[in-house]
C-alpha atoms as a PDB file:
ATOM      1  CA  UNK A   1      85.991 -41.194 -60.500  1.00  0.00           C
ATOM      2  CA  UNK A   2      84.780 -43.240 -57.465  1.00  0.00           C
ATOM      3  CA  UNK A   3      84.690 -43.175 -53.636  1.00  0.00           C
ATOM      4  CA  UNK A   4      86.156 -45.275 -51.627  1.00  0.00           C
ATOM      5  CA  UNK A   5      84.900 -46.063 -48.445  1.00  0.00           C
ATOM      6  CA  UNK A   6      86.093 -48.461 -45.530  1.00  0.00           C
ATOM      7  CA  UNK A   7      84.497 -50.420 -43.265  1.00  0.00           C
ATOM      8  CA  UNK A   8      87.030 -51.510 -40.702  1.00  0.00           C
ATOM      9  CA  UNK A   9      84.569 -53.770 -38.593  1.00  0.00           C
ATOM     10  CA  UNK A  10      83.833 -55.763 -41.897  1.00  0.00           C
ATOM     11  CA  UNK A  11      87.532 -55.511 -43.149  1.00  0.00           C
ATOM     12  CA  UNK A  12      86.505 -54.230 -46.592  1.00  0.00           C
ATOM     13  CA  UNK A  13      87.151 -51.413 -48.537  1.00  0.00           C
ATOM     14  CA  UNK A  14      83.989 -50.520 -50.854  1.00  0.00           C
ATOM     15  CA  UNK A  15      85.001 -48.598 -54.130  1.00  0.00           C
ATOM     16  CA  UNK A  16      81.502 -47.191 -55.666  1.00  0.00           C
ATOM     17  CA  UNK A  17      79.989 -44.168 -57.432  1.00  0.00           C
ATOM     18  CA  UNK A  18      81.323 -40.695 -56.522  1.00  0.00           C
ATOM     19  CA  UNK A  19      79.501 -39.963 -53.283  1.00  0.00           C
ATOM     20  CA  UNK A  20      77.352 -36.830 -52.956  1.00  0.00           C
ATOM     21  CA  UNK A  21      78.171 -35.324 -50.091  1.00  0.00           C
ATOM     22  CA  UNK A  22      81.262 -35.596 -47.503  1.00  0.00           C
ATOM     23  CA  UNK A  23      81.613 -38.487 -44.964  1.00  0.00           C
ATOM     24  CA  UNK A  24      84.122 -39.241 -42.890  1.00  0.00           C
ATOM     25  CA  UNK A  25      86.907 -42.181 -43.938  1.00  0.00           C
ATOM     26  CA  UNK A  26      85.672 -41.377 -47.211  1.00  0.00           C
ATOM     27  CA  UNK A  27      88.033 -40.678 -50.345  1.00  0.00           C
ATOM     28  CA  UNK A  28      87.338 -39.937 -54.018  1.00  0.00           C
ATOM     29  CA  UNK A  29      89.791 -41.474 -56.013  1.00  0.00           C
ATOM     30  CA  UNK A  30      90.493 -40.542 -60.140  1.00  0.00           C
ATOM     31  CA  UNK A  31      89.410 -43.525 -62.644  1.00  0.00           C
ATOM     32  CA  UNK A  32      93.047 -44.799 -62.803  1.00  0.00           C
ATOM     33  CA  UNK A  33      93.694 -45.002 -58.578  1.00  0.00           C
ATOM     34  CA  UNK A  34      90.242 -46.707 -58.657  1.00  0.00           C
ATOM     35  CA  UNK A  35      91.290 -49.295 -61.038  1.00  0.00           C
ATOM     36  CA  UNK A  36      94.453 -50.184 -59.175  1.00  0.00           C
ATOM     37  CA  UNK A  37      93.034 -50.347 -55.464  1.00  0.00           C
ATOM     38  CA  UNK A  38      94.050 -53.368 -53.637  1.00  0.00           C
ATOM     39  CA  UNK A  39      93.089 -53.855 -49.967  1.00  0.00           C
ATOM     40  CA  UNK A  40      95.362 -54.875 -47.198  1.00  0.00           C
ATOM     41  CA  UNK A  41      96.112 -58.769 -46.917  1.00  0.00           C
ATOM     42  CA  UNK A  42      92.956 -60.432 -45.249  1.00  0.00           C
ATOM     43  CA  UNK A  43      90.695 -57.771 -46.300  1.00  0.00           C
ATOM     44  CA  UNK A  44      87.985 -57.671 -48.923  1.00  0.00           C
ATOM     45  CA  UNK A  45      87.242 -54.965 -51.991  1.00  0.00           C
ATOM     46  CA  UNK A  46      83.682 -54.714 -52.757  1.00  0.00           C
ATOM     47  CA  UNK A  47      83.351 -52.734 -56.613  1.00  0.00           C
ATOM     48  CA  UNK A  48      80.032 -51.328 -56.948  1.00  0.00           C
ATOM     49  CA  UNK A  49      78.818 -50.902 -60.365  1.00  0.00           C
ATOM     50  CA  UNK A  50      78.076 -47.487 -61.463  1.00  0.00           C
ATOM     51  CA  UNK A  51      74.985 -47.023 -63.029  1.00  0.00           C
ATOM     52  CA  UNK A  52      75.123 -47.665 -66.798  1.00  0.00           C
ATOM     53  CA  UNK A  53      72.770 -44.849 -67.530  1.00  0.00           C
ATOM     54  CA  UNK A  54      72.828 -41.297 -65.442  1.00  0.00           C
ATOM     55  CA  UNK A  55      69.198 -41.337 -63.924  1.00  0.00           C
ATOM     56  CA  UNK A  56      67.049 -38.778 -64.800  1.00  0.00           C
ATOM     57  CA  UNK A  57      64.619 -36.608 -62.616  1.00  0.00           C
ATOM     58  CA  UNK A  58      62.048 -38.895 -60.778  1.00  0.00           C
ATOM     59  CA  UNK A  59      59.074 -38.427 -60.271  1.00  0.00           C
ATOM     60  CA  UNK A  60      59.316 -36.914 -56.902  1.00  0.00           C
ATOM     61  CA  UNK A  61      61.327 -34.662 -58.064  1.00  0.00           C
ATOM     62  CA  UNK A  62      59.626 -33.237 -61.115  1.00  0.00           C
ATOM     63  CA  UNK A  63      56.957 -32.828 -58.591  1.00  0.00           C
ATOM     64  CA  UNK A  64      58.834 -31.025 -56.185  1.00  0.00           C
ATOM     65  CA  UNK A  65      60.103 -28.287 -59.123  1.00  0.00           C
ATOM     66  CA  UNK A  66      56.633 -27.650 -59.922  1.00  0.00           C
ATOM     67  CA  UNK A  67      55.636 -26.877 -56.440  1.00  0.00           C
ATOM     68  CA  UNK A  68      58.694 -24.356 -56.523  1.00  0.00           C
ATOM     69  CA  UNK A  69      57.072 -22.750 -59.522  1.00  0.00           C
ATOM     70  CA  UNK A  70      53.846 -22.422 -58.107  1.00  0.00           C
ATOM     71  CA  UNK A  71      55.005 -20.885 -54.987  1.00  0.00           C
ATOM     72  CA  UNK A  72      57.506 -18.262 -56.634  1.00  0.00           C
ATOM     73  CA  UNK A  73      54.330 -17.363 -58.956  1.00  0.00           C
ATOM     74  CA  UNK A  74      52.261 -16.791 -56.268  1.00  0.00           C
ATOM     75  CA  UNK A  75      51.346 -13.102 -55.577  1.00  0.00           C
ATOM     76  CA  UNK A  76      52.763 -11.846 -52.675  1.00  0.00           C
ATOM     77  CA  UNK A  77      50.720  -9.204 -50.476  1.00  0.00           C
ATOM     78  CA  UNK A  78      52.836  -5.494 -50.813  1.00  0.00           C
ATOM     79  CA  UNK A  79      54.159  -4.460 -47.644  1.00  0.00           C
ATOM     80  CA  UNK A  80      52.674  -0.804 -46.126  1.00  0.00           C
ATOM     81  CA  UNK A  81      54.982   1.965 -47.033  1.00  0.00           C
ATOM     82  CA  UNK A  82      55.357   4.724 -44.804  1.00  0.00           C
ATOM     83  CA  UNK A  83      54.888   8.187 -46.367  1.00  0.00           C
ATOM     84  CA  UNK A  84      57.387   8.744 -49.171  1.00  0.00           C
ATOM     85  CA  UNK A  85      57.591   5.691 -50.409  1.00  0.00           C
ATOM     86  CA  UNK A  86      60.085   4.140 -48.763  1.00  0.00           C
ATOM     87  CA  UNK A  87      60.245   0.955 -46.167  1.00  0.00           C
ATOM     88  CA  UNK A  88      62.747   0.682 -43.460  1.00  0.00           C
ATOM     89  CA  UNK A  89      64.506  -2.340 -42.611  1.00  0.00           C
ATOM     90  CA  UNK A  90      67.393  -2.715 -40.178  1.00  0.00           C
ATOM     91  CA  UNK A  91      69.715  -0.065 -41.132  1.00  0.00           C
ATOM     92  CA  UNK A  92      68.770   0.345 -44.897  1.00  0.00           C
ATOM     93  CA  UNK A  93      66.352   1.831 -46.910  1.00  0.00           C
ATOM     94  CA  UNK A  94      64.237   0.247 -49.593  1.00  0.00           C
ATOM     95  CA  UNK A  95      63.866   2.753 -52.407  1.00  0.00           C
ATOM     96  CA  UNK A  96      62.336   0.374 -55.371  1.00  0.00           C
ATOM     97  CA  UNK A  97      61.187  -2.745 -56.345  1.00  0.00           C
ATOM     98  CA  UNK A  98      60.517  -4.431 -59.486  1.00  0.00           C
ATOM     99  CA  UNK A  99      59.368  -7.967 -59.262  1.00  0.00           C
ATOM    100  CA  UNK A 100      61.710  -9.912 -56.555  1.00  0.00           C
ATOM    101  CA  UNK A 101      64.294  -7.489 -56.973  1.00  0.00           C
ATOM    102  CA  UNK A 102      64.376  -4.618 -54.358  1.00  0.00           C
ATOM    103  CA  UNK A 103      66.675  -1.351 -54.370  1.00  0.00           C
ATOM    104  CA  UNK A 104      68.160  -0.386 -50.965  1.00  0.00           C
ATOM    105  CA  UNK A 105      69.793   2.881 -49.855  1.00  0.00           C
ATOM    106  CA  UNK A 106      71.866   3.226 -47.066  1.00  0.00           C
ATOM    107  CA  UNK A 107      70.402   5.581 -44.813  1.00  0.00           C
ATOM    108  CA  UNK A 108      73.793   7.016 -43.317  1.00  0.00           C
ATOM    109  CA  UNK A 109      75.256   8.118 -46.993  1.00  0.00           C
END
């Protein structure tokens, strides 16, 4: 799989990885359609390489988990109840909780 991309003020078509996200006069193209492109006459195909070896998680991001960890372990104050036991909020009813989980009733049924 690859991405091709064009760049009409350079003339060039640039076939590279798979792209990550959605762009504009972008198109992912199956291995075989890839290996076949050919440009328009006058107009240049740049092949980038795909990396030999997937990258693993960088630093940065190994980091960034661990943050996430820490702040989902973090205890969380307990909101007031009213009498009852149960906390209103918008048009439902929490009834229970166990950890981040919560249990709401509808208060009209």
């Amino acid at each position: 799989m690859a991405t091709l991309t064009y760049v009409y003020s350079d003339s060039t078509a640039v076939l590279g990885p798979l792209a990550t996200y959605a762009e504009p006069h972008c198109y992912d193209l199956c291995a075989p359609h890839a290996e076949r492109l050919t440009a328009p006459r006058g107009w240049e195909v740049v092949r980038l390489a795909p990396d030999s070896e997937p990258s693993g998680p960088s630093h940065d991001d190994l980091l960034a988990l661990a943050d996430a960890v820490r702040e989902a372990a973090r205890p969380r104050p307990e909101p007031e109840e009213p009498p009852g036991g149960a906390t209103r909020e918008g048009s439902t009813v929490e009834v229970g909780r166990r950890g981040h989980l919560r249990v709401l009733r509808d208060p009209q049924r």
